[in-house]
Protein backbone atom coordinates (compact mmCIF):
# COMPACT_ATOMS: atom_id res chain seq x y z
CA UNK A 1 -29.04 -30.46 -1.45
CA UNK A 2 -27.14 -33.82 -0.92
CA UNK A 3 -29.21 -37.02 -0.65
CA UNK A 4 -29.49 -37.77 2.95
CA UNK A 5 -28.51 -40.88 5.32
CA UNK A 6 -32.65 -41.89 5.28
CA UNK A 7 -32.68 -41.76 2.15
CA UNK A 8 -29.92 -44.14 0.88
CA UNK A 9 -31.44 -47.06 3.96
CA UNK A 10 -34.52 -46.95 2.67
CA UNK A 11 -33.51 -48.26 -0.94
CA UNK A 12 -34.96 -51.75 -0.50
CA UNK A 13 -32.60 -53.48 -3.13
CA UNK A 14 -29.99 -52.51 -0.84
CA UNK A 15 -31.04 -54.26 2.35
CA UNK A 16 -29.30 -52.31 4.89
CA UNK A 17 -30.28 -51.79 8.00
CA UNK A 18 -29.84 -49.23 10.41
CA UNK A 19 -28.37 -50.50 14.25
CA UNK A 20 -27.28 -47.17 15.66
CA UNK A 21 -28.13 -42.76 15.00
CA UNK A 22 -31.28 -43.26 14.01
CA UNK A 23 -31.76 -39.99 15.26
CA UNK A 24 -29.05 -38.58 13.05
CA UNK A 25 -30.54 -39.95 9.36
CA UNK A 26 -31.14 -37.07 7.84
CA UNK A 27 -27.69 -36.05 7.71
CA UNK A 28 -26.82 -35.43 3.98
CA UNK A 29 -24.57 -38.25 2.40
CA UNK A 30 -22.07 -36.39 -0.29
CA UNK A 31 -20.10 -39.14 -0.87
CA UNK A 32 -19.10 -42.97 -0.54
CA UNK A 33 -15.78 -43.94 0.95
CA UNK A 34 -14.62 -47.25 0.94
CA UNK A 35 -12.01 -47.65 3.28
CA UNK A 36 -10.00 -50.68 5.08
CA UNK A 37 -7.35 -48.49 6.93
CA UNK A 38 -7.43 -48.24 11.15
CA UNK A 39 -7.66 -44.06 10.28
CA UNK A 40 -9.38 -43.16 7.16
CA UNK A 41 -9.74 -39.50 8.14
CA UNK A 42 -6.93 -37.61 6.48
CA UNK A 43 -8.59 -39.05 3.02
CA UNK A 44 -11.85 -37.82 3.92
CA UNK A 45 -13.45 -34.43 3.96
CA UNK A 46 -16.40 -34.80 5.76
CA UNK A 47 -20.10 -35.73 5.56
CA UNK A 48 -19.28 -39.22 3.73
CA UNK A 49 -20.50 -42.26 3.75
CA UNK A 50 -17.19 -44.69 4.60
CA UNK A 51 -17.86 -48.36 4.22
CA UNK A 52 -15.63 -51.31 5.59
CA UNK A 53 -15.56 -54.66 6.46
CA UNK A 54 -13.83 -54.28 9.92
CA UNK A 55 -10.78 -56.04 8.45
CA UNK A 56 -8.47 -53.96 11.18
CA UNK A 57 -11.24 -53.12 13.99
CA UNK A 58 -11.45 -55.31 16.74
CA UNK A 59 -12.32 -54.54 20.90
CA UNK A 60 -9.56 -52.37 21.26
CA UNK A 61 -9.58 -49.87 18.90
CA UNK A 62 -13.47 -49.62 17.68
CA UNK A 63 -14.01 -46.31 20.50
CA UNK A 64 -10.89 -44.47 18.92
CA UNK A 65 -11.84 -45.56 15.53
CA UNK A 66 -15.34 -44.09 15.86
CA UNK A 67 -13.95 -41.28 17.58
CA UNK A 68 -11.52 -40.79 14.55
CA UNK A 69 -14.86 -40.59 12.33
CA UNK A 70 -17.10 -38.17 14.64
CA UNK A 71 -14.12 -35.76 14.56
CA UNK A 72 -14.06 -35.32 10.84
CA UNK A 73 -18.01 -35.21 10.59
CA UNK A 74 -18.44 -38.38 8.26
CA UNK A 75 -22.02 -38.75 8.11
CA UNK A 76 -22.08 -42.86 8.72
CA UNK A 77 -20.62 -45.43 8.90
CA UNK A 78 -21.48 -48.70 6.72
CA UNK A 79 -20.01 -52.27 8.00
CA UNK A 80 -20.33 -55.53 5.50
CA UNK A 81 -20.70 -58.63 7.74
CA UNK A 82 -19.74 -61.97 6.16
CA UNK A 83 -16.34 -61.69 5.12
CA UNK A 84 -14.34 -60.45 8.32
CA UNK A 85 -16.94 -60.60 10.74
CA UNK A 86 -20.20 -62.25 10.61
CA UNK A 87 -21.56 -59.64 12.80
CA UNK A 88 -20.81 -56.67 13.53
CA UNK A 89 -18.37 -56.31 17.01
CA UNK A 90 -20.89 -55.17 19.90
CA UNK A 91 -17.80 -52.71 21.07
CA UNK A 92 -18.32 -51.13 17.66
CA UNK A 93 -22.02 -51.08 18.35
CA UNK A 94 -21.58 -49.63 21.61
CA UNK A 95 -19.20 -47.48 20.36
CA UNK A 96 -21.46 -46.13 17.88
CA UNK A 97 -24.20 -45.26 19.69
CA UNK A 98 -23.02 -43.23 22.40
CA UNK A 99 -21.38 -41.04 19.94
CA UNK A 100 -24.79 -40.88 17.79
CA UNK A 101 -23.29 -42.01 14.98
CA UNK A 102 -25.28 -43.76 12.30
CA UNK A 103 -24.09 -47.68 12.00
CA UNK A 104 -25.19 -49.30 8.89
CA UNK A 105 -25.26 -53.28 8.65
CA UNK A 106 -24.31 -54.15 4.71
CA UNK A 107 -25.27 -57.68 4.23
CA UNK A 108 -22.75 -60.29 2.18
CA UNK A 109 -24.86 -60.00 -0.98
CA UNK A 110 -24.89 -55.96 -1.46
CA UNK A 111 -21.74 -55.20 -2.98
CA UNK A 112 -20.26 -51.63 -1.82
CA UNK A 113 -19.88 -50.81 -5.37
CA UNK A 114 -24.09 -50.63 -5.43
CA UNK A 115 -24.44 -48.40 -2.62
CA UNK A 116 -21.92 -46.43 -4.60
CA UNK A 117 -24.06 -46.14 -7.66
CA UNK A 118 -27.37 -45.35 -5.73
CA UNK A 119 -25.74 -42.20 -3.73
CA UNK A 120 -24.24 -41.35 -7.27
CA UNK A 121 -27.93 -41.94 -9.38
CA UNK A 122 -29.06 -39.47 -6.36
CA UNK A 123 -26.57 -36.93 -6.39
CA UNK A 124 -26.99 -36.76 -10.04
CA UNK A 125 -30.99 -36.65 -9.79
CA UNK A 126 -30.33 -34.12 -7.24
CA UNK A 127 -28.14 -32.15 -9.11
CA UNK A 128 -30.68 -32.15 -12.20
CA UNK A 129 -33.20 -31.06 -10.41
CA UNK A 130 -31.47 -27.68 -9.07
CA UNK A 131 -30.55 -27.36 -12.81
CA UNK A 132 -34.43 -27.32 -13.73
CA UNK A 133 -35.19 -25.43 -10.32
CA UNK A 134 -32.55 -22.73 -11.75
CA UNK A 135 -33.83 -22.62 -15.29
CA UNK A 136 -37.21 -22.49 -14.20
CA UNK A 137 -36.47 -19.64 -12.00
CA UNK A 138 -34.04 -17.84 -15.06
CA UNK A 139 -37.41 -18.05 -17.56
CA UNK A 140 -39.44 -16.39 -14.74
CA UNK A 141 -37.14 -13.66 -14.00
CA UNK A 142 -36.75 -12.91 -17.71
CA UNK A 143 -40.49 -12.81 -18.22
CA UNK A 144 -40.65 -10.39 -15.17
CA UNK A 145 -37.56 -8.13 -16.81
CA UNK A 146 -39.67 -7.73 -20.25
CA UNK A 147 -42.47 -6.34 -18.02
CA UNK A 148 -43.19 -2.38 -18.30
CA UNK A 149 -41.22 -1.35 -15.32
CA UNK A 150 -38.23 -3.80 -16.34
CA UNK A 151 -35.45 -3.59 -13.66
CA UNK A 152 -38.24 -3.13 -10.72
CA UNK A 153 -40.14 -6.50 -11.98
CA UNK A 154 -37.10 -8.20 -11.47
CA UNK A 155 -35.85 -7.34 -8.36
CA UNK A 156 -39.56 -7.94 -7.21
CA UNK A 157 -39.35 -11.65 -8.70
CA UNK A 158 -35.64 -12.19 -7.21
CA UNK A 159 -36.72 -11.58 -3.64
CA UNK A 160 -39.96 -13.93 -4.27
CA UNK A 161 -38.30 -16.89 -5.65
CA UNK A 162 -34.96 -16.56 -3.00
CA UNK A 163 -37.34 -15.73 -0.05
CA UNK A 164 -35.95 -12.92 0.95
CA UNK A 165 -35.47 -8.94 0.39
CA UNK A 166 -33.82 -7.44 -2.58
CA UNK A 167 -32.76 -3.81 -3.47
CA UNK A 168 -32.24 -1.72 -6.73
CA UNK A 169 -29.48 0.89 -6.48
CA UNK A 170 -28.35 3.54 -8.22
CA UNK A 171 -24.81 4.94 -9.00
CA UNK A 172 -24.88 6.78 -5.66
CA UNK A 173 -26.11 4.43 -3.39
CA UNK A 174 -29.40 6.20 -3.31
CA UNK A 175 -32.52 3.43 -3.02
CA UNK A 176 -34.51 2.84 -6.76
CA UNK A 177 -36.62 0.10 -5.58
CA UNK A 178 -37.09 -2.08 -2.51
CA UNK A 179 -39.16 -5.65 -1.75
CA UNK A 180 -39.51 -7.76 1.37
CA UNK A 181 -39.27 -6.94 4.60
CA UNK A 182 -35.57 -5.82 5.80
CA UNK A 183 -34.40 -4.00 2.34
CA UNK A 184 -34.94 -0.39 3.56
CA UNK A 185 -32.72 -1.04 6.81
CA UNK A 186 -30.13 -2.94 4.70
CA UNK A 187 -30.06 -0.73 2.26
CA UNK A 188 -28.31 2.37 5.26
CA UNK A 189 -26.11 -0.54 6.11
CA UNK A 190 -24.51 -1.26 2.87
CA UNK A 191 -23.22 2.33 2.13
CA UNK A 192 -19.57 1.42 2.96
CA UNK A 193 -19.76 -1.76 0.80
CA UNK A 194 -20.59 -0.41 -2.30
CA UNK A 195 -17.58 2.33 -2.01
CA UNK A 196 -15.30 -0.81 -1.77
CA UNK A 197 -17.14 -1.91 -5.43
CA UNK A 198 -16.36 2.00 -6.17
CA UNK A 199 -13.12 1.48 -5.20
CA UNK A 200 -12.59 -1.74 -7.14
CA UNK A 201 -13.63 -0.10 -10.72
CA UNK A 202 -10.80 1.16 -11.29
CA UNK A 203 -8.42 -1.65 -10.48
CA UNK A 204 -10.46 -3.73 -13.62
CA UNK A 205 -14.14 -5.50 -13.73
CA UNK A 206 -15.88 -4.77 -10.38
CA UNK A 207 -16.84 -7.86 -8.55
CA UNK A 208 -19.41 -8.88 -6.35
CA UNK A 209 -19.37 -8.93 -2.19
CA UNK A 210 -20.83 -11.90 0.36
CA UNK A 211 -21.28 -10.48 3.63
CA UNK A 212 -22.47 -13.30 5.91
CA UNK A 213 -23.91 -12.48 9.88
CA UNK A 214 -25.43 -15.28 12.41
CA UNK A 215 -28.62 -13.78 11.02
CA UNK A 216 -28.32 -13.20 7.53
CA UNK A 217 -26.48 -13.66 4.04
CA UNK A 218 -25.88 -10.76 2.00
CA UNK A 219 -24.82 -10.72 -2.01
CA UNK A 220 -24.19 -7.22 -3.33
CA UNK A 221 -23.28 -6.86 -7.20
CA UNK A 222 -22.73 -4.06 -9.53
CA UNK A 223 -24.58 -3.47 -12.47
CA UNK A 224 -23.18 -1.94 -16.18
CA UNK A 225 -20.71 -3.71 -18.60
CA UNK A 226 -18.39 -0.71 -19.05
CA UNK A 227 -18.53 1.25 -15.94
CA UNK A 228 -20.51 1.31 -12.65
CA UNK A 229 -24.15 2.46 -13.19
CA UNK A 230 -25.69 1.09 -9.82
CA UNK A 231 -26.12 -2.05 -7.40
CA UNK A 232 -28.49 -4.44 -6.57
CA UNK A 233 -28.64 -6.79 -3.30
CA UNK A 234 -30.22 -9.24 -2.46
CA UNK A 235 -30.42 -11.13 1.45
CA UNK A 236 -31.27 -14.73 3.13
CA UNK A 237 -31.71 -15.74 6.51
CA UNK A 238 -30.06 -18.64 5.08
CA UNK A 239 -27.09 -19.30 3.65
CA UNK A 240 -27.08 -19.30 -0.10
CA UNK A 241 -27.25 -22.70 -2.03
CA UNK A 242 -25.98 -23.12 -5.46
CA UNK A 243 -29.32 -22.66 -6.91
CA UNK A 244 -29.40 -19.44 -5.55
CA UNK A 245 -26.21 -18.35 -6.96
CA UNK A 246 -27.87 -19.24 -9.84
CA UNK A 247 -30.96 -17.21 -9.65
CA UNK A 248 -28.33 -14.19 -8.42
CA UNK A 249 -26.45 -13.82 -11.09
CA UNK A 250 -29.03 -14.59 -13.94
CA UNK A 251 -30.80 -11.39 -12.36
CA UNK A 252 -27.30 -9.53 -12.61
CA UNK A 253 -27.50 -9.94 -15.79
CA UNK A 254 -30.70 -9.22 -16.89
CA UNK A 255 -30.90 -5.83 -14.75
CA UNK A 256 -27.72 -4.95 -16.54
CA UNK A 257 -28.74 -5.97 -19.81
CA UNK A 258 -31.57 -3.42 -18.75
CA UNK A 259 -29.83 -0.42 -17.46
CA UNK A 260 -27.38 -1.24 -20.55
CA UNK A 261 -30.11 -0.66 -23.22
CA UNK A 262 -32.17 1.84 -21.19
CA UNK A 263 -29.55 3.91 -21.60
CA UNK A 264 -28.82 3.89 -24.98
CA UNK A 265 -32.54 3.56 -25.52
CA UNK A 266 -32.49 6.89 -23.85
CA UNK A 267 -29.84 8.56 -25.32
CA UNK A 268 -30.90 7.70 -28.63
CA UNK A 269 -34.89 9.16 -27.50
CA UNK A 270 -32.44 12.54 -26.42
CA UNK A 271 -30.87 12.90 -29.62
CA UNK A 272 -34.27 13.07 -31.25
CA UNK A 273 -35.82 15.52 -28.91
CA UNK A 274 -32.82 17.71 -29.59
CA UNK A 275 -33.84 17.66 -33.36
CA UNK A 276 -37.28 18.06 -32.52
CA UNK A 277 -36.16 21.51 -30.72
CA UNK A 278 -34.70 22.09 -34.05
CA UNK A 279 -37.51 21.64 -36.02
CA UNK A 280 -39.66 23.66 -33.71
CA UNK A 281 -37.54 26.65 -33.26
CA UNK A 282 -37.40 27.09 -37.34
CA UNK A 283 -41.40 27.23 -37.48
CA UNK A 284 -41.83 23.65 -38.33
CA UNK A 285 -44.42 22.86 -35.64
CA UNK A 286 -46.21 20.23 -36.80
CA UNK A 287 -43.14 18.59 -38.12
CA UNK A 288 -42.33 18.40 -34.59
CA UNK A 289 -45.36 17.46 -33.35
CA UNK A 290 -45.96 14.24 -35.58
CA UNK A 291 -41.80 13.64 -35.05
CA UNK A 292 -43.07 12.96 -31.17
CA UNK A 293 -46.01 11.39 -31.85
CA UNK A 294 -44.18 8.49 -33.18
CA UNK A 295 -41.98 7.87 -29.95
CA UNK A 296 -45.35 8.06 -27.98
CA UNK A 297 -44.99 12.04 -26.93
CA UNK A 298 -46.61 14.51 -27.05
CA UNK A 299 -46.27 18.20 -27.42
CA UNK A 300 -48.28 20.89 -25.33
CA UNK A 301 -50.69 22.71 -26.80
CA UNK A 302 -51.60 26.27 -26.03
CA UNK A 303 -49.62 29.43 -24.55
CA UNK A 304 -46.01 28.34 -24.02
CA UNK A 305 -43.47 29.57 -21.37
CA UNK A 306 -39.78 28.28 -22.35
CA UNK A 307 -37.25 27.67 -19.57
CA UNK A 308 -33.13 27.47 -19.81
CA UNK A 309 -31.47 25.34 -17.52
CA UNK A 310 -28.36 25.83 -17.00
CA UNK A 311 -27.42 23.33 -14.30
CA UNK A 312 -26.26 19.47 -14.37
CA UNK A 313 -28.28 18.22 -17.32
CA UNK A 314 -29.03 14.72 -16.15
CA UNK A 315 -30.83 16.01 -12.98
CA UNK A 316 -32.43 18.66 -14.79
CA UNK A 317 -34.23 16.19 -17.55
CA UNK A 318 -35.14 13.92 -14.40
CA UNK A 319 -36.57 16.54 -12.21
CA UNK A 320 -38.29 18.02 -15.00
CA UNK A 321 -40.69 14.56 -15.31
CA UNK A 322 -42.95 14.54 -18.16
CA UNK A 323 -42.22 17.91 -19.76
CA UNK A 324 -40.86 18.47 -23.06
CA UNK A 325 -36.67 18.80 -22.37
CA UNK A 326 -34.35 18.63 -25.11
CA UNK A 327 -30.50 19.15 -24.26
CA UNK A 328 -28.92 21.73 -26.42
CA UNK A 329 -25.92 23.87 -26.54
CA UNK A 330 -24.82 23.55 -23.14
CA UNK A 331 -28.06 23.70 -21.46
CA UNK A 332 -32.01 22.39 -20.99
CA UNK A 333 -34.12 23.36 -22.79
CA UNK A 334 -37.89 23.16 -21.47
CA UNK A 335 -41.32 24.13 -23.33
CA UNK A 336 -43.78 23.46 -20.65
CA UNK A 337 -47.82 24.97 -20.76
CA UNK A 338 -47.77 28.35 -19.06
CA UNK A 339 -50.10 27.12 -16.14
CA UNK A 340 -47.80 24.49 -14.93
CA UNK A 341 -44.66 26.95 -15.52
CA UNK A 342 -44.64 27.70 -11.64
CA UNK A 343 -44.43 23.83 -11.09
CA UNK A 344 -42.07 23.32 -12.91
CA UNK A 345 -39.81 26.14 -11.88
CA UNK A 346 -40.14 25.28 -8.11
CA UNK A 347 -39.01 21.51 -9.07
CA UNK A 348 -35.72 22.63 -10.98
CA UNK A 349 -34.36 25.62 -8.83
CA UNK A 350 -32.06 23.54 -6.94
CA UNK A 351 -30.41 21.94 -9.98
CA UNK A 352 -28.91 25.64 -11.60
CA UNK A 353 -29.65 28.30 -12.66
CA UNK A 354 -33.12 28.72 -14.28
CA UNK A 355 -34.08 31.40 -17.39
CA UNK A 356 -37.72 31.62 -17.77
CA UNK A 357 -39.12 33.59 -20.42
CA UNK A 358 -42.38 35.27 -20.96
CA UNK A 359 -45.24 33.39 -22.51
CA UNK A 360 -45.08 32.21 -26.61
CA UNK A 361 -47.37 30.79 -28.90
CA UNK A 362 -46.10 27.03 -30.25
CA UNK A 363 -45.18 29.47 -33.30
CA UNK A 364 -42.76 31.51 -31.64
CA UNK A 365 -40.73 29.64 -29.70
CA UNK A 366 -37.69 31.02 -30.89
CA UNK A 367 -38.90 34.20 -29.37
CA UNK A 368 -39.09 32.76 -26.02
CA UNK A 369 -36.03 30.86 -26.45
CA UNK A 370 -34.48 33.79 -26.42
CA UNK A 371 -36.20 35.54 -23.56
CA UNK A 372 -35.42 32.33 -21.61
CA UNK A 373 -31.48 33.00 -22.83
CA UNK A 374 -31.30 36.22 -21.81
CA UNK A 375 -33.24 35.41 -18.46
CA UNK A 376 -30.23 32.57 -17.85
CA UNK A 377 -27.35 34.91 -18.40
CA UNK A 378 -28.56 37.40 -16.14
CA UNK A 379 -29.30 34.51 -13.41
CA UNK A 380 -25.86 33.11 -13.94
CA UNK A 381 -23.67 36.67 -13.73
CA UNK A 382 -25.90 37.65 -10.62
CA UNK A 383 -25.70 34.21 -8.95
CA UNK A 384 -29.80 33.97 -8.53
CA UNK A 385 -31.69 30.35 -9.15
CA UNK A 386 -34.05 31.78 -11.50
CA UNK A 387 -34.48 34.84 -13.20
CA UNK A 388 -37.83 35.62 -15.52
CA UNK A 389 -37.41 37.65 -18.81
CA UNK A 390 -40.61 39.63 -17.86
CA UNK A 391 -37.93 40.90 -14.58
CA UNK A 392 -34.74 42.29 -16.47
CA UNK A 393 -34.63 45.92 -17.28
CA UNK A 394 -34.92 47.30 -20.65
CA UNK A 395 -35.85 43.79 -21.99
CA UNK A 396 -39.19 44.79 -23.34
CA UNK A 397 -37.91 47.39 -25.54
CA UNK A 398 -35.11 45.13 -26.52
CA UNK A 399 -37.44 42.74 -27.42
CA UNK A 400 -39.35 44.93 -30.34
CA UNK A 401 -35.88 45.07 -31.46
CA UNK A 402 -34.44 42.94 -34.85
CA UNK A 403 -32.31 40.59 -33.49
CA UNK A 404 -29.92 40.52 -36.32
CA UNK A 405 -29.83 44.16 -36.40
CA UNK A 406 -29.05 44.61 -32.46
CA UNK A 407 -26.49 41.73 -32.55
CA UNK A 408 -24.31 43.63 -35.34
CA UNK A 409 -24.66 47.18 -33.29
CA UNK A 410 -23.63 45.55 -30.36
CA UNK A 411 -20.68 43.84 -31.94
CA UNK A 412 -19.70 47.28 -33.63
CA UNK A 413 -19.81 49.38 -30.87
CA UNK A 414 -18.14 47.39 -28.18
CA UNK A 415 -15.52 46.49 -31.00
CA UNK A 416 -12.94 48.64 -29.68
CA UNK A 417 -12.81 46.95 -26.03
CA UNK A 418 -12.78 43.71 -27.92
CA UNK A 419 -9.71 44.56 -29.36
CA UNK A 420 -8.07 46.20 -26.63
CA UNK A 421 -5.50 44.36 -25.06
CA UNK A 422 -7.32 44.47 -21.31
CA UNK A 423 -10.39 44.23 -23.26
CA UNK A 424 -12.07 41.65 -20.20
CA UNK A 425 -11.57 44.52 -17.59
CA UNK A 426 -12.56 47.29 -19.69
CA UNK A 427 -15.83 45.43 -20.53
CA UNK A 428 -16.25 44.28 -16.72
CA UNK A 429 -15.31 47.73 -15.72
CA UNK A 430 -18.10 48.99 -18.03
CA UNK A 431 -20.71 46.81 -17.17
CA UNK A 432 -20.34 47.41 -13.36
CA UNK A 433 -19.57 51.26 -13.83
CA UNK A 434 -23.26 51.23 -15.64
CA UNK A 435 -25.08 48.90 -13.60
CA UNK A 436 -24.67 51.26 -10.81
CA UNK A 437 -25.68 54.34 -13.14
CA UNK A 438 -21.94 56.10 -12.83
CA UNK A 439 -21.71 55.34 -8.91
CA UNK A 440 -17.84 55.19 -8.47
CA UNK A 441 -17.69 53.79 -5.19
CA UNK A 442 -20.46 51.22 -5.45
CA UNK A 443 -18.90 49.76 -8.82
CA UNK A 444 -15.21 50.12 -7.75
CA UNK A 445 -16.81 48.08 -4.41
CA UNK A 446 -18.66 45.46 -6.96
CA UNK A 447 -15.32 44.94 -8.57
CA UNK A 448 -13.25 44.81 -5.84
CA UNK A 449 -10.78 47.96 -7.13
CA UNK A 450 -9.99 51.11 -6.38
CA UNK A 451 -12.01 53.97 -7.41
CA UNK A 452 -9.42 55.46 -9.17
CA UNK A 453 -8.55 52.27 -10.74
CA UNK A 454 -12.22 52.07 -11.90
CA UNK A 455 -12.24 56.12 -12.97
CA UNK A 456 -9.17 54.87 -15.22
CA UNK A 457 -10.95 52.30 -16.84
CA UNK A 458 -13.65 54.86 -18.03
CA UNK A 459 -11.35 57.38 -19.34
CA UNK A 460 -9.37 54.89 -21.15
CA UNK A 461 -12.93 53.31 -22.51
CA UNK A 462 -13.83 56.42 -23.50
CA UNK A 463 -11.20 57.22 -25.40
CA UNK A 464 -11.38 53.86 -27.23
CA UNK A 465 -15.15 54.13 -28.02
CA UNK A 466 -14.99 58.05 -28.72
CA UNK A 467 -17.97 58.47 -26.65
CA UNK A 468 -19.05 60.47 -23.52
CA UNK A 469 -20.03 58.28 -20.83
CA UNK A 470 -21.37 61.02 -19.16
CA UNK A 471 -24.14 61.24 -21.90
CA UNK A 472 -27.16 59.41 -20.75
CA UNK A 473 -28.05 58.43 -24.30
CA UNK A 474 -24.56 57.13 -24.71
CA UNK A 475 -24.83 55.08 -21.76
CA UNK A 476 -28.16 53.70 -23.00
CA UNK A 477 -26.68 52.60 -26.02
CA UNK A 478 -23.81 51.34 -24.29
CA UNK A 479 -26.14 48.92 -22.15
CA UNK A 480 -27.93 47.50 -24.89
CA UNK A 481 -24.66 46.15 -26.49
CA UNK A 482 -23.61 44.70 -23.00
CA UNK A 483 -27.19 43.46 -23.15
CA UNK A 484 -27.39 41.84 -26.80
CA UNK A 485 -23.75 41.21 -26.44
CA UNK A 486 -24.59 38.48 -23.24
């Protein structure tokens, strides 16, 4: 803040004295004008000092000229007796006070020039001191953003040293952390402003919005150096001083210095859990264990159930909390303890499809990989949230089966339809035609043909395969190739 009117009279070396506004001293004094002319006002811009020495003010015009002053919201008014006038003109006086303006008698011997240099020597002190007030304030929010919980530590400290409420945003709008009172109403009320930030992404680097009510102040800024990857804001009763511009954008930064590294911090912590699924699936257990031991993990010990998520895999990892997850090959992958397995299912099923396989030793996790796999295809052609190995026909016995062995008779005997020009419908056809164990009607219905259509089909796949479909060992076959081939 500006020096005020008290202040600058109460320098002794000066010598002023105050004749009129007394009540009005503490206006703030952002300048000194020294003026002569009858209207100073279209030089000034408002809460000055102007100094004269009455040179063109006599009876006549001192109301108007005070008037003049008033209007444009000069702060005071200092008059140097001795040269002009010896006194200062009672109708100035007069005129002064019943407009409550401040009237300042300058003596002979204090040179304007000095009053100049105090109100500078305080604007200057005043402006250092919001320097070290902002620094100060800087070092404490930076200390709060190498705390444990980072980004929340700071938006704690920014609504403590503003005095006011502050919110943590993510991409969506959705609320990450709120302090002081007010945040969790503001936060509904800001919705439409952060679509305008949306909005502005892709016209080049977002910017910031003020919002400004009789009752509050309102800064809202994105956060992420390359694209949008949330919001804070932050809210006054007050209007915001430069200081706290300041403060504002030194916690813009930090927070996105945070979300900046957190996410390549966790990318890089992804990567490695994806080689640790690697490790584990070929046997190497311990390998795997020790690889997570070093990023300060751990791997559950025990009877294992492995789940396959197939949904988005950013909600997926999130949801599943502390549980081992490893992206891979187009889905999650999760190795949970087979107690918590129910848990753990009931908090994914709304992000995707879920496979869940029957419970593994740490040894054999590629066995329940697998399981989980097979589980996921199922759940994804029959349009189910989870499906459980230990629930799909036949999959026991296919299980005692050579995997190797099983994928090469599938790919054999299903080679034919492969190759055959309508090979998807044949294969669809065939599926449906033995999922309903040779029910015309009910498959043509599931694929939305004709019976005849669907009768078709079957001759013309048995002809390719050279197989009666009619044979229930043929058709057994036949569905364990589907199966393997899935």
């Amino acid at each position: 803040m500006a020096p005020t009117l008290r202040t600058v009279v109460r320098r002794l070396s000066l010598k002023l004295g105050v004749l009129s506004g007394q009540d009005a001293l503490d206006r703030p004094v952002r300048w000194v004008a020294v003026s002569e002319l009858e209207d100073p006002t279209p030089f000034l811009e408002g809460a000055e000092l102007v100094l004269t020495t009455g040179m063109r003010l006599d009876a006549r015009n001192a109301g108007s000229y005070v008037d003049r002053l008033v209007g444009r919201e000069v702060t005071g008014l200092g008059f140097g007796i001795g040269l002009g006038h010896e006194k200062i003109p009672a109708a100035l006086v007069d005129a002064a006070a019943r407009a409550g303006l401040p009237l300042i008698e300058v003596p002979r011997d204090t040179p304007f020039v000095a009053i100049g240099k105090v109100v500078s020597e305080l604007l200057a002190a005043e402006q250092y001191d919001e320097i070290s007030r902002a620094f100060a304030a800087q070092g404490r929010l930076t200390r709060a953003a190498l705390r444990p919980e980072g980004p929340q530590a700071v938006i704690d400290r920014l609504a403590r040293e503003l005095g006011g409420w502050a919110l943590l945003l993510d991409e969506a709008g959705a609320v990450r952390h709120a302090t002081g009172r007010g945040a969790a109403v503001a936060a509904e009320g800001l919705r439409p402003e952060l679509e305008r930030l949306r909005k502005s992404e892709g016209r080049g680097a977002p910017t910031s919005l003020a919002l400004s009510t009789p009752l509050e102040h309102v800064i809202v800024q994105p956060l992420g150096a390359r694209r949008i990857r949330g919001f804070f804001a932050v809210g006054l009763e007050r209007p915001f001083t430069p200081v706290a511009h300041t403060v504002v954008n030194a916690a813009g930064s930090l927070l996105t210095l945070a979300i900046e590294h957190g996410g390549e911090h966790l990318a890089a912590e992804r990567r490695v859990r994806s080689a640790v699924l690697r490790l584990l699936l070929a046997g190497q257990v311990q390998a795997g264990r020790e690889t997570l031991e070093r990023l300060g993990d751990g791997f559950p010990c025990g009877p294992l159930v492995v789940i396959a998520a197939g949904g988005d895999g950013e909600a997926v990892l999130e949801a599943g909390g502390n549980e081992f997850a490893a992206a891979d090959e187009g889905r999650v992958v999760l190795v949970v303890p087979a107690g918590r397995a129910d848990t753990v299912v009931s908090a994914l099923r709304d992000h995707g499809p879920l496979g869940v396989g029957a419970t593994v030793s740490p040894e054999d996790l590629r066995t329940g990989l697998e399981q989980a796999d097979r589980a996921l295809a199922s759940a994804r052609r029959g349009a189910v949230p989870v499906m459980r190995f230990a629930d799909l026909a036949g999959q026991s016995l296919m299980s005692l089966l050579d995997p190797d062995v099983t994928a090469a008779f599938s790919s054999a005997l299903l080679a034919p339809l492969r190759e055959h020009g309508s090979r998807a419908d044949l294969l669809a056809s065939l599926r449906a035609y033995l999922e309903c164990n040779g029910h015309w009607d009910a498959a043509a219905q599931r694929l939305g043909v004709h019976r005849h259509t669907l009768r078709y089909r079957m001759r013309r796949a048995a002809e390719l395969l050279g197989r009666d479909l009619d044979d229930p060992a043929v058709r057994a076959e036949l569905w364990v190739a589907l199966a393997v081939a899935d």
